[in-house]
C-alpha atoms as a PDB file:
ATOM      1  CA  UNK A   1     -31.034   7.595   3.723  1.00  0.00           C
ATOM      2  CA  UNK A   2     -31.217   9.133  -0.149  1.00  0.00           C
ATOM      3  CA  UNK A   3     -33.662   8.674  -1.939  1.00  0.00           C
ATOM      4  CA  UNK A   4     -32.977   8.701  -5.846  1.00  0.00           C
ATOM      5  CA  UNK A   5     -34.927   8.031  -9.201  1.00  0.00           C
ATOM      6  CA  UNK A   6     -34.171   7.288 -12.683  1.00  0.00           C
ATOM      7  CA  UNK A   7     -35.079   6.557 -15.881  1.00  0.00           C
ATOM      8  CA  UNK A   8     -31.442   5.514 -17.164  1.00  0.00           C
ATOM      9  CA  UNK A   9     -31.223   1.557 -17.436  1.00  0.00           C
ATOM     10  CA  UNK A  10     -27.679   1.849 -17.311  1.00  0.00           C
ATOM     11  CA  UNK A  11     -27.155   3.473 -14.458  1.00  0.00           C
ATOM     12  CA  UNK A  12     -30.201   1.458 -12.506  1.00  0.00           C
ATOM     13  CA  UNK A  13     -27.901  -1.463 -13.310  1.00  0.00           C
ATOM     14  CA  UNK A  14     -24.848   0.244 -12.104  1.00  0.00           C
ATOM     15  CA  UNK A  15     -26.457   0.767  -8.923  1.00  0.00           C
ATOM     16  CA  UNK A  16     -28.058  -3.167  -8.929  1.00  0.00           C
ATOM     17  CA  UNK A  17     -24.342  -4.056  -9.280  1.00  0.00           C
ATOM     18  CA  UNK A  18     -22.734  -2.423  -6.476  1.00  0.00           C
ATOM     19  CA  UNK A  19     -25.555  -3.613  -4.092  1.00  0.00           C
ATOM     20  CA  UNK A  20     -24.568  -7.398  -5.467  1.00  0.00           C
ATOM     21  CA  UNK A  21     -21.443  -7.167  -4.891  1.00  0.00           C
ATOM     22  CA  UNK A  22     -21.352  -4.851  -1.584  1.00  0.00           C
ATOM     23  CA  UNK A  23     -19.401  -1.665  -3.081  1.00  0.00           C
ATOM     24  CA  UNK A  24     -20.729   1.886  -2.291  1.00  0.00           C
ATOM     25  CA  UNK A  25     -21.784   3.866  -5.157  1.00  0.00           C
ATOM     26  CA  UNK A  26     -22.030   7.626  -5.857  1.00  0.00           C
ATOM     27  CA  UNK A  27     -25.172   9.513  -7.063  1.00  0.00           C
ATOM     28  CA  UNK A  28     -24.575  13.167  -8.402  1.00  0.00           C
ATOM     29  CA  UNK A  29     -27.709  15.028  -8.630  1.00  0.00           C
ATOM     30  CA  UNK A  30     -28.045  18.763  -9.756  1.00  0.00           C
ATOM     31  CA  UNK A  31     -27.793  19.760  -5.643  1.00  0.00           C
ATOM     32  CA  UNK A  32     -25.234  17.236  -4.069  1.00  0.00           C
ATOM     33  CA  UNK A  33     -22.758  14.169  -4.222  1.00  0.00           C
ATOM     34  CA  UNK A  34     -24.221  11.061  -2.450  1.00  0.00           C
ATOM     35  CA  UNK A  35     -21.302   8.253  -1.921  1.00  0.00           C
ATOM     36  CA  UNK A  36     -23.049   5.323   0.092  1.00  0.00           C
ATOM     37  CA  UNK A  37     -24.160   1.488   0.057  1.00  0.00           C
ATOM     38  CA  UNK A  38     -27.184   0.666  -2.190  1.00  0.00           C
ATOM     39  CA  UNK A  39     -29.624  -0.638  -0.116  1.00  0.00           C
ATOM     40  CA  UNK A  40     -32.219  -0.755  -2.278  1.00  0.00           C
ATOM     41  CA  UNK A  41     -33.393  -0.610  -6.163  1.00  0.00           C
ATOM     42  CA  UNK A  42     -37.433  -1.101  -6.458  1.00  0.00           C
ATOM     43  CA  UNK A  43     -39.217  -0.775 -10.207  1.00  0.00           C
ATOM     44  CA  UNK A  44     -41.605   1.616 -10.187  1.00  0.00           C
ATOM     45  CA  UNK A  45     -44.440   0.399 -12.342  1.00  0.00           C
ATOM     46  CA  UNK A  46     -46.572   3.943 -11.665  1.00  0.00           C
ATOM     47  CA  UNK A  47     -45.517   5.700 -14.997  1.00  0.00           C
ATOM     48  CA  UNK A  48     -45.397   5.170 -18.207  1.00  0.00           C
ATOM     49  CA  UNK A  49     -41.895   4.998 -18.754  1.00  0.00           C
ATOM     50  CA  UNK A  50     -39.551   2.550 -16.772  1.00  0.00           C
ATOM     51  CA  UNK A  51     -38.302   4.156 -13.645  1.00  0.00           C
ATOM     52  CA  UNK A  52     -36.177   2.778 -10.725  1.00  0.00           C
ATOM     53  CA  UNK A  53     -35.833   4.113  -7.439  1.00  0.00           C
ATOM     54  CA  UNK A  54     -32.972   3.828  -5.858  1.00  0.00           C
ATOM     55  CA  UNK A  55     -32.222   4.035  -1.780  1.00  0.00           C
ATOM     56  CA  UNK A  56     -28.468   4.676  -0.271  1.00  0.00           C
ATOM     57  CA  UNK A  57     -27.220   4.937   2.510  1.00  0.00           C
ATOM     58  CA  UNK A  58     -24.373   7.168   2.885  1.00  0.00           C
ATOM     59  CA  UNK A  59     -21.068   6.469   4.647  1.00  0.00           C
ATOM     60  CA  UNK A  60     -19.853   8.809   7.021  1.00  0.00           C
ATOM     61  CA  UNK A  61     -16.595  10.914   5.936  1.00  0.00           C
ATOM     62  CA  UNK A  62     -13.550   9.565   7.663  1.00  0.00           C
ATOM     63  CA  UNK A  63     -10.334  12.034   7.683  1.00  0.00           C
ATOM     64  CA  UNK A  64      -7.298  10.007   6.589  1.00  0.00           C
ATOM     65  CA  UNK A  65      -4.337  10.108   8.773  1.00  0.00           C
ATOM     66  CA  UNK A  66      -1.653   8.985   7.393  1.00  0.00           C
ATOM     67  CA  UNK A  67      -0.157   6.198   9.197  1.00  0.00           C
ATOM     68  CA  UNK A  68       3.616   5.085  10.829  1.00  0.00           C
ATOM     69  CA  UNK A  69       5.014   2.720   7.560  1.00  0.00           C
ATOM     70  CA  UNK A  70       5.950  -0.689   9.607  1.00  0.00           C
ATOM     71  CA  UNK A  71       9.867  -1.203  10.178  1.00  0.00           C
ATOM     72  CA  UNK A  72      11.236  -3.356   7.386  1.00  0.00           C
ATOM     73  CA  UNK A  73      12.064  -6.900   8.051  1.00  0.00           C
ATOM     74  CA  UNK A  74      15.329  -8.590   9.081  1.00  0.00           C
ATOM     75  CA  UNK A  75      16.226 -11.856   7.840  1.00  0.00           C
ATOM     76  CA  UNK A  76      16.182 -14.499  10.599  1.00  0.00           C
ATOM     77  CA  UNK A  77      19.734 -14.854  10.205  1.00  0.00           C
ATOM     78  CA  UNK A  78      20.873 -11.401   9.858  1.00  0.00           C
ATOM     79  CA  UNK A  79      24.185 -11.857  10.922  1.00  0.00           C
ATOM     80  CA  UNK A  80      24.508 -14.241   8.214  1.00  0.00           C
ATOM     81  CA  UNK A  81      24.673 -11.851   5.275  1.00  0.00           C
ATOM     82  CA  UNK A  82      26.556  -8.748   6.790  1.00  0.00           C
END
């Protein structure tokens, strides 16, 4: 898990929206790119200024093979228009 925190409100809500609706979000810090699901956005009410903290879990890379394209369909009655 990733552990992230913020002060922008915008970007806490970006985050509260993609754990709503189950999309994976992406958190670039100065060190790396995090893509994962949200699983959690918590209000931290220790400083003075509002700050979230945000947890994600990040999906595994998957290599992307391309795959076969399907054969194209025949009409039922493919004798009928030749």
């Amino acid at each position: 898990m990733f552990t992230y925190e913020t002060t922008d409100q915008k970007e806490a809500r970006r985050f509260r929206i993609a754990q709503f609706n189950g999309r994976s979000a992406t958190i670039r810090s100065a060190d790396a790119t995090v893509t994962g699901r949200v699983r959690s956005i918590v209000e931290s009410k220790t400083s003075v200024r509002m700050t979230w903290v945000i947890t994600i879990v990040p999906e595994e890379r998957t290599s992307m093979v391309p795959t076969a394209r399907p054969a194209p369909r025949m009409p039922i009655a493919a004798e009928d228009y030749v």
